[in-house]
N, C-alpha and C. Protein backbone atom coordinates (compact mmCIF):
# COMPACT_ATOMS: atom_id res chain seq x y z
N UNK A 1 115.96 121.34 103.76
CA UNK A 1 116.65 120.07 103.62
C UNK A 1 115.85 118.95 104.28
N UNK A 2 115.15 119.37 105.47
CA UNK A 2 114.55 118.20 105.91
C UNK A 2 113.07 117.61 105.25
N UNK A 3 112.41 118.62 104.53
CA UNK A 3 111.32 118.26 103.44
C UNK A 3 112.13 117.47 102.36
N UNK A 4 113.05 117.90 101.97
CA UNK A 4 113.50 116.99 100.92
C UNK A 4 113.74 115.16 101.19
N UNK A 5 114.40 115.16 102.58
CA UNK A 5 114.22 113.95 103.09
C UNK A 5 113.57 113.04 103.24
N UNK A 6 112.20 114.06 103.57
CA UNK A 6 110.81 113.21 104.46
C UNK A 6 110.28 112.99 102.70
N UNK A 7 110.61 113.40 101.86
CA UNK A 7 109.92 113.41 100.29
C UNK A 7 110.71 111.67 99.98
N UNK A 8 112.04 111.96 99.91
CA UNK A 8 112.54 110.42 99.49
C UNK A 8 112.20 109.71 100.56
N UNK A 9 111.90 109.91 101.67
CA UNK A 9 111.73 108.50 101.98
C UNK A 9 110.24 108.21 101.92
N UNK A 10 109.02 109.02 101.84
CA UNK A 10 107.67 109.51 101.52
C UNK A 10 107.87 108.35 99.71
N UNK A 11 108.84 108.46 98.85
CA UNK A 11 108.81 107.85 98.15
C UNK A 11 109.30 106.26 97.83
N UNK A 12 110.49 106.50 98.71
CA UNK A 12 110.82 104.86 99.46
C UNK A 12 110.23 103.91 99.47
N UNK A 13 109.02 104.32 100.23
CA UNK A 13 108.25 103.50 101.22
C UNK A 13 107.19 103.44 100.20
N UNK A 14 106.76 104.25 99.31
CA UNK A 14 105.63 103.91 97.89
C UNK A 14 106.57 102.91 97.06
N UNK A 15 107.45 103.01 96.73
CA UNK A 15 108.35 101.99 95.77
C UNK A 15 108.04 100.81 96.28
N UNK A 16 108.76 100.85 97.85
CA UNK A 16 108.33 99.37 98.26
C UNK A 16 107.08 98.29 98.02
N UNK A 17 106.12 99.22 98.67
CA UNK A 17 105.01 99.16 97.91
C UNK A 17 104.40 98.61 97.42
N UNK A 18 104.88 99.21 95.87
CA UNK A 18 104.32 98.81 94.67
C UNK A 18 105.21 97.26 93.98
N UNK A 19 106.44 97.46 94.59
CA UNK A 19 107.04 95.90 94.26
C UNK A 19 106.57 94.97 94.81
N UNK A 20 105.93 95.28 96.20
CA UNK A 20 105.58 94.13 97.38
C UNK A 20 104.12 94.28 96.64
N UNK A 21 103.52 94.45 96.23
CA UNK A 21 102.04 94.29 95.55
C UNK A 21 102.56 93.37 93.99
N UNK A 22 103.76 94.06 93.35
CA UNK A 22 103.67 93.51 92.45
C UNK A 22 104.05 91.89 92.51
N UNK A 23 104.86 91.49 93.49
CA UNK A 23 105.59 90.64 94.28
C UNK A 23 104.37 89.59 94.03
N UNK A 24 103.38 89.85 95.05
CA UNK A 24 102.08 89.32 95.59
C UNK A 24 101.04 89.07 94.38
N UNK A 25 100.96 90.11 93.53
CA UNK A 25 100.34 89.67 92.51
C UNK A 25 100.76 88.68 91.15
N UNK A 26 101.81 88.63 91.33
CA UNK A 26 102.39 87.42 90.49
C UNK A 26 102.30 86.58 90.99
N UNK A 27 102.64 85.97 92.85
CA UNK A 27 102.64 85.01 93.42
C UNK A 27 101.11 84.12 93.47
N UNK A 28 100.12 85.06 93.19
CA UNK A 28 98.83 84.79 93.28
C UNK A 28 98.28 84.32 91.76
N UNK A 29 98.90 84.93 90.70
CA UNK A 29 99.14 84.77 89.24
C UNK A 29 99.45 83.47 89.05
N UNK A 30 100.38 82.66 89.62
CA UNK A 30 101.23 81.76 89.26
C UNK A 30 100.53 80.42 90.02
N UNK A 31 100.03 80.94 91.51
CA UNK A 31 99.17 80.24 92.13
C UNK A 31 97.65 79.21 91.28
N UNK A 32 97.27 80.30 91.15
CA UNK A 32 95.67 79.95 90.39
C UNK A 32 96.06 79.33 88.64
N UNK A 33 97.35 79.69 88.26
CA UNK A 33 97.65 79.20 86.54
C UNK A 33 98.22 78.17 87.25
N UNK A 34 98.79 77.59 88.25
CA UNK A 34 99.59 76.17 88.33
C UNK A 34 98.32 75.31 88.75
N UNK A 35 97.36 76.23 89.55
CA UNK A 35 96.62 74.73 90.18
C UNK A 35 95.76 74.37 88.82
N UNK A 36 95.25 75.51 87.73
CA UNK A 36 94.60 75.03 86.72
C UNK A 36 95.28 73.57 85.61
N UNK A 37 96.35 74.53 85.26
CA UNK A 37 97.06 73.62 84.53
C UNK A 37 97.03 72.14 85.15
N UNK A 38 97.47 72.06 86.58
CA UNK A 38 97.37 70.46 87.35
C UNK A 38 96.57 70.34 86.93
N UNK A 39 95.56 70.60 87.39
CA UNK A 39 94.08 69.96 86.80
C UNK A 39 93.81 69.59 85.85
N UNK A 40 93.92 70.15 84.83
CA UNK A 40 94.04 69.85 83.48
C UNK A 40 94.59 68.77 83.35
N UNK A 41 96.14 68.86 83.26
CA UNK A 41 97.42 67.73 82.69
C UNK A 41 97.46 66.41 83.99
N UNK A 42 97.25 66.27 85.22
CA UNK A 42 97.27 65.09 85.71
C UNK A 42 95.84 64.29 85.93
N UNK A 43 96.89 62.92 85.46
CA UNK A 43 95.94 61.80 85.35
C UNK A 43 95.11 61.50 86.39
N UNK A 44 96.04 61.51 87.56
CA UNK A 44 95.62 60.78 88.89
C UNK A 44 95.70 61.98 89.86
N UNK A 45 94.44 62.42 89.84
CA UNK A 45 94.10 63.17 91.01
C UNK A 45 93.33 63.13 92.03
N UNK A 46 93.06 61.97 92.59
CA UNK A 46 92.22 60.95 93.76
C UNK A 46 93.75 61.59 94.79
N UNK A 47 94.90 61.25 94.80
CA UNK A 47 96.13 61.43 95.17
C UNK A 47 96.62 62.96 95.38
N UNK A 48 96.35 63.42 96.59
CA UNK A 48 96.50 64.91 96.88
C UNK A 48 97.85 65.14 97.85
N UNK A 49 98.05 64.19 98.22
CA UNK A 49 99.58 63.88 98.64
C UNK A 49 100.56 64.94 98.06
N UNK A 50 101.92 65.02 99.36
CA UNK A 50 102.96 66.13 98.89
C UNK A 50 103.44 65.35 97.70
N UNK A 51 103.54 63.92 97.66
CA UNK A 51 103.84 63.02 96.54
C UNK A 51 103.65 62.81 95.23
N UNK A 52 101.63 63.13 95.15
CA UNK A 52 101.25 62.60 94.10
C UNK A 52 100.93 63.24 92.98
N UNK A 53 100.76 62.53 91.99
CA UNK A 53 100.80 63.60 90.99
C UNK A 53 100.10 64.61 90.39
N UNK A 54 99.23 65.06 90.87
CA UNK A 54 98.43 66.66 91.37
C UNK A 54 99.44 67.30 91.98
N UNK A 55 100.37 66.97 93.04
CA UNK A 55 101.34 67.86 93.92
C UNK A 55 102.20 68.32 92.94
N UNK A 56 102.56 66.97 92.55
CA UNK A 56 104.07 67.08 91.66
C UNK A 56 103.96 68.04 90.12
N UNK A 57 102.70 67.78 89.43
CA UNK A 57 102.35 69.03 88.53
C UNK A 57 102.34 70.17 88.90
N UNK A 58 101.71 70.65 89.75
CA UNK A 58 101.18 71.68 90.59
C UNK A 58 102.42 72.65 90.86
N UNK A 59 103.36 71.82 91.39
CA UNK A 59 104.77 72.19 91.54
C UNK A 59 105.42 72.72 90.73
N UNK A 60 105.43 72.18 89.33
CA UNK A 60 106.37 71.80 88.64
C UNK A 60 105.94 73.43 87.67
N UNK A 61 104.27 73.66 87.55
CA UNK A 61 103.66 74.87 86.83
C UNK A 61 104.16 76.65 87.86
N UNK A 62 104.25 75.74 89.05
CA UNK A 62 104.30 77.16 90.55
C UNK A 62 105.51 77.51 89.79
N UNK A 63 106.36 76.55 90.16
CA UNK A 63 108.19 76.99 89.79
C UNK A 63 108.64 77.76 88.42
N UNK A 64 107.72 77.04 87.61
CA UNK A 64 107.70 77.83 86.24
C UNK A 64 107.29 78.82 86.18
N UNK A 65 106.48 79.05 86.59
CA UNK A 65 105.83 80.77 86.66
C UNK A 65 106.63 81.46 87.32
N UNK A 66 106.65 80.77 88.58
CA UNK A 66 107.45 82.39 89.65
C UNK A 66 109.02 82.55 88.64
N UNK A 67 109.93 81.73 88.12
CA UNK A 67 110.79 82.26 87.10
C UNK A 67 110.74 83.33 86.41
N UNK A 68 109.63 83.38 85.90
CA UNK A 68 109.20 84.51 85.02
C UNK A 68 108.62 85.99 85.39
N UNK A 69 108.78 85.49 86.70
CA UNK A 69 107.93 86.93 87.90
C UNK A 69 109.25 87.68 87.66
């Protein structure tokens, strides 16, 4: 009984894991596709401000992605 234990939680702790990787790899996914897209679609990017509109694209691509995570 106690091998059976140390097995689920031996598997637990791999589950975790693999969500917390998968977690991380979307967050990093969503990272590098929002700052592209900014780049791309805003006009005014002299303006790196939490304000300006590089931020505010940037934002707007992050939020959209992680939805879909």
């Amino acid at each position: 009984m106690n091998a059976n234990a140390i097995e689920k939680e031996a598997v637990l702790v791999n589950n975790e894991t693999v969500q917390s990787y998968e977690d991380f790899s979307c967050l990093t996914d969503c990272n590098w596709g929002a700052r592209q897209w900014a780049l791309a679609t805003a006009l005014e990017q002299e303006d790196r401000s939490p304000g300006g509109e590089l931020m505010q694209q940037y934002n707007f691509f992050f939020n959209l992605c992680m939805e879909g995570c």
